[in-house]
Protein backbone atom coordinates (compact mmCIF):
# COMPACT_ATOMS: atom_id res chain seq x y z
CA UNK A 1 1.59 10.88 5.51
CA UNK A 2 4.74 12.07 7.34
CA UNK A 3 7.52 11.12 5.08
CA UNK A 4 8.82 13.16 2.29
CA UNK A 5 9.45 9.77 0.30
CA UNK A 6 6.29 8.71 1.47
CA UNK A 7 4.06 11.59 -0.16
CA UNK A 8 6.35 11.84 -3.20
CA UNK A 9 5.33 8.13 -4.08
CA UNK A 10 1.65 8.95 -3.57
CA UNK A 11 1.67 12.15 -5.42
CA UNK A 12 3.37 10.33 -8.33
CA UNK A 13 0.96 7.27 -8.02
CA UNK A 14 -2.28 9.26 -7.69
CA UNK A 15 -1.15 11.48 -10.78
CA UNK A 16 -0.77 8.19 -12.60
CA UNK A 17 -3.78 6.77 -11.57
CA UNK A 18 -6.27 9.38 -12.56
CA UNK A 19 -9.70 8.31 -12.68
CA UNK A 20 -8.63 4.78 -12.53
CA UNK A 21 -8.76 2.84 -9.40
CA UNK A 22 -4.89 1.77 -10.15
CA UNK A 23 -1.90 2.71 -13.19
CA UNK A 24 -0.41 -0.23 -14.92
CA UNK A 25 2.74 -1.17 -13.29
CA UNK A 26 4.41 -0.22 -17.11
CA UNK A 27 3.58 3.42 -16.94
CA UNK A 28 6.26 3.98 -13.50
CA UNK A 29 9.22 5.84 -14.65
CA UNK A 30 12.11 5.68 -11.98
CA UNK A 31 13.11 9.11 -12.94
CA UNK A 32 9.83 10.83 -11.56
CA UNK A 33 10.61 8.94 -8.59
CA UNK A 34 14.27 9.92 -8.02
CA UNK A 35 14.08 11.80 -4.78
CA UNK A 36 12.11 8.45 -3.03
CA UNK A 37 13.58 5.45 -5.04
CA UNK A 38 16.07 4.58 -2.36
CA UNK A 39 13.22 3.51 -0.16
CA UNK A 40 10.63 2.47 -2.68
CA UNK A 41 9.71 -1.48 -3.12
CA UNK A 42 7.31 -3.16 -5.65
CA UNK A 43 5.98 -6.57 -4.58
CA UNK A 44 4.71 -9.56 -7.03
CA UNK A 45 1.83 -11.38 -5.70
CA UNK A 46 2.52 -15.35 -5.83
CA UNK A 47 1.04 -17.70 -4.05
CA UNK A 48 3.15 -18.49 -1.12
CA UNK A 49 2.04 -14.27 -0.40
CA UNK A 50 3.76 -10.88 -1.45
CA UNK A 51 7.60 -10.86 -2.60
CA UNK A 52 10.29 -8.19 -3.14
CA UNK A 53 10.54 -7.81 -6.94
CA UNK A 54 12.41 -4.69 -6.40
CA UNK A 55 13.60 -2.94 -3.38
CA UNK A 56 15.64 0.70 -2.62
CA UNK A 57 19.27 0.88 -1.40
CA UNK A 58 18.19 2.63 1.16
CA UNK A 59 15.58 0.00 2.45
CA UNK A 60 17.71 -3.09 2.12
CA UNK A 61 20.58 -1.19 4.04
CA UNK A 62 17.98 -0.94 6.69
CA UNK A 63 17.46 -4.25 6.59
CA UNK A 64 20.77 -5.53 6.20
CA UNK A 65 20.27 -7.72 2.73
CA UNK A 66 19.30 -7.57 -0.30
CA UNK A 67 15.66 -8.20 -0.50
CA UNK A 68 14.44 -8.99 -3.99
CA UNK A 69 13.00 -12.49 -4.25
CA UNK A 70 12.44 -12.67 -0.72
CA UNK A 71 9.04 -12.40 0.73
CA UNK A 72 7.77 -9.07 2.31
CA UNK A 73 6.47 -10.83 5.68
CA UNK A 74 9.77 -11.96 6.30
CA UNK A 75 10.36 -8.35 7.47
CA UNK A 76 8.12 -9.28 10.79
CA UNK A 77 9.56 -12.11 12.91
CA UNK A 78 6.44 -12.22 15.10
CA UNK A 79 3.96 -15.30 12.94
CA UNK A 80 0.89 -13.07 14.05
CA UNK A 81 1.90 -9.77 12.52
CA UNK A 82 3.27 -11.64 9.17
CA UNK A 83 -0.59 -12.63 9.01
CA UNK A 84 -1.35 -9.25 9.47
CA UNK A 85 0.72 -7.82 6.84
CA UNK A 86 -0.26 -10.78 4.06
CA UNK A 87 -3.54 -9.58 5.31
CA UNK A 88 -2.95 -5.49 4.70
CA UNK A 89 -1.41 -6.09 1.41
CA UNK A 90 -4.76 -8.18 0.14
CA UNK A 91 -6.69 -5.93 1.65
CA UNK A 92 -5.33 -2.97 -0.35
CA UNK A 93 -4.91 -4.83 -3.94
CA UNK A 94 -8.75 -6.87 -3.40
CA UNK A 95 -10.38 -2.99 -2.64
CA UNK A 96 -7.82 -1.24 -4.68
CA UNK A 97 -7.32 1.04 -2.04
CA UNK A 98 -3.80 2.29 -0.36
CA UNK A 99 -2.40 1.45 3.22
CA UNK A 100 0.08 4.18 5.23
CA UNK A 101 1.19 2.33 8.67
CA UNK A 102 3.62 4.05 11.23
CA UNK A 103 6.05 1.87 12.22
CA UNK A 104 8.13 1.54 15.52
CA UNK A 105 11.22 -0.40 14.85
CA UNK A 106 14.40 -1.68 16.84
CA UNK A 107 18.01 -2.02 15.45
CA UNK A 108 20.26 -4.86 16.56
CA UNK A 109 21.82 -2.98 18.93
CA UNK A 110 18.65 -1.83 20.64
CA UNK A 111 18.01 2.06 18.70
CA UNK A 112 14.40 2.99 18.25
CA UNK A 113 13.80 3.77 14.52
CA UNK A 114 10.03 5.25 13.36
CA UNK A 115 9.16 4.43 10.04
CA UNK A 116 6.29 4.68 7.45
CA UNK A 117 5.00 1.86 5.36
CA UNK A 118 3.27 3.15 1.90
CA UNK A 119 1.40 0.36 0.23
CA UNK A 120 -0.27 1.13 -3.34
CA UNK A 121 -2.05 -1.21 -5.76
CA UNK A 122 -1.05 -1.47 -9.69
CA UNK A 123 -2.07 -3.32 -12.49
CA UNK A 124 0.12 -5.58 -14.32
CA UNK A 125 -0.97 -5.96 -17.97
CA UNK A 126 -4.07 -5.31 -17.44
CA UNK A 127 -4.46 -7.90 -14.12
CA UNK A 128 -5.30 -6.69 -10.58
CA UNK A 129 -3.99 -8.43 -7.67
CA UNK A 130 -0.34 -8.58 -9.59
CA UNK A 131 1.90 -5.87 -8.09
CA UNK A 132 1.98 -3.62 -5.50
CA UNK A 133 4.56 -0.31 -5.28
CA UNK A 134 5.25 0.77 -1.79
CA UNK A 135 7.52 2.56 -0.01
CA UNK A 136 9.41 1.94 3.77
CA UNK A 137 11.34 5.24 4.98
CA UNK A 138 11.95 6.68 8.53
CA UNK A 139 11.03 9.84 9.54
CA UNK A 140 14.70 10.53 9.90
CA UNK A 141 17.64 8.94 8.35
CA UNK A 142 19.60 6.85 10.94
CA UNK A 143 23.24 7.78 11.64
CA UNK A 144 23.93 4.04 12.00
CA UNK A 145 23.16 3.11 9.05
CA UNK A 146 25.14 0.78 7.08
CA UNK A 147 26.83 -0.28 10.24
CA UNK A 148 23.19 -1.80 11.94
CA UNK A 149 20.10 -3.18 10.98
CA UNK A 150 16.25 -3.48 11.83
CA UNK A 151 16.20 -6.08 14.03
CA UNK A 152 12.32 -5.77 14.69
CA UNK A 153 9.45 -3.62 13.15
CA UNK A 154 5.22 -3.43 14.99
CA UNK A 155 2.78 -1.28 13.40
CA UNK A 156 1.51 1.60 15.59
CA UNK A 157 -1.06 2.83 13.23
CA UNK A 158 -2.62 2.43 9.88
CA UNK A 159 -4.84 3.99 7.52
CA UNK A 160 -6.59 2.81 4.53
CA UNK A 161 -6.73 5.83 1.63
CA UNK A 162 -9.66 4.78 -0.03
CA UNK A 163 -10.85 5.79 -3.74
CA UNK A 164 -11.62 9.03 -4.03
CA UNK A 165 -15.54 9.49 -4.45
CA UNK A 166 -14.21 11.81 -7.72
CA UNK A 167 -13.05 8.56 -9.18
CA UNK A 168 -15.99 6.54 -9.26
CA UNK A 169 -19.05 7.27 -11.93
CA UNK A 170 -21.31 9.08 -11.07
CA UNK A 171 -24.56 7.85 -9.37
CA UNK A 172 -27.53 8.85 -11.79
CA UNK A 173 -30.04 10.66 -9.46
CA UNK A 174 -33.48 8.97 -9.59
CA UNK A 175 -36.77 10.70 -10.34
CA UNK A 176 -39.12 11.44 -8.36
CA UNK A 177 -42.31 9.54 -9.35
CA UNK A 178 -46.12 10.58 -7.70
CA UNK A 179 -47.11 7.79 -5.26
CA UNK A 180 -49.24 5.52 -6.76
CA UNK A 181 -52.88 4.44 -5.43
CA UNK A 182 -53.44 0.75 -6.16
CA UNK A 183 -56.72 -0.60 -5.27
CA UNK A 184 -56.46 -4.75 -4.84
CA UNK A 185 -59.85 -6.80 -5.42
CA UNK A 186 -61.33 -8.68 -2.57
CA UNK A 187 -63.01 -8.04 0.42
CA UNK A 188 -66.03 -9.45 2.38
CA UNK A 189 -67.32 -12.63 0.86
């Protein structure tokens, strides 16, 4: 993780979390989040895929619109990497495991624009595969913005931030038993 807003949201999340694979989506204060809620996101799982239930200022000024109630594939023209994002975001709330993706990005008017994609399962009274909290900032903060827009986003890399082993019981260590002769009846008739 590159972005300040990026490990603020993971700091925050993986505080919440504890020993749990993922916090209840109740338990997120925006006020702990402050410093990274203008590019933070939360996405509801329905069935036509993963949709904005809240997005940052900062975020939908990148993209030019307001984005709540519209679906987060949308954000990817190209039909092949929409798969691959309804894809990531299963992926992360089926193993309850984070995503971070670099991003390379182009406004209308042609700028180049790096960004980082943060993409973190929650629970959602007590359900898995509900929500999702994430977070889309770049690595600097454009000078155009407000006055252009992300025309086009790929992915450039990605890593999966799996459970920590901490977080998972402990595997009782089994005891070492003697080998065992057993003698079988039979033999030459």
């Amino acid at each position: 993780m590159k972005n300040a807003s990026t490990k603020l949201v993971f700091d925050y999340w993986d505080t919440l979390r504890g020993d749990r694979a993922a916090p209840e989506r109740g338990e997120i204060e925006p006020g702990a989040l402050r410093h990274a809620l203008a590019d933070t996101f939360v996405l509801e799982n329905e069935p036509i895929g993963p949709v904005f239930r809240l997005a940052g200022t900062r975020l939908c000024a990148l993209i030019g619109q307001e984005l709540r109630g519209r679906a987060f594939t949308a954000l990817w023209p190209d039909v092949e990497a929409q798969g691959d994002m309804r894809r990531l975001v299963q992926t992360v709330m089926d193993e309850s495991a984070g995503a971070v993706a670099g991003l390379s990005g182009k406004s209308v008017t042609g700028t180049p624009i790096y960004l980082e994609l943060l993409l973190l399962p929650l629970r959602y009274r007590g359900r898995t595969h509900a929500r999702v909290l994430g977070s889309l900032s770049p690595a600097l903060s454009p000078d155009w913005l407000g006055l252009d827009t992300i025309e086009s986003m790929r992915m450039i890399s990605l890593r999966m931030l799996w459970p920590a082993a901490a977080a998972r019981p402990p595997v009782a260590p089994r005891r070492a038993e003697p080998p065992r002769l057993v003698v079988l009846p039979g033999g030459r008739a």
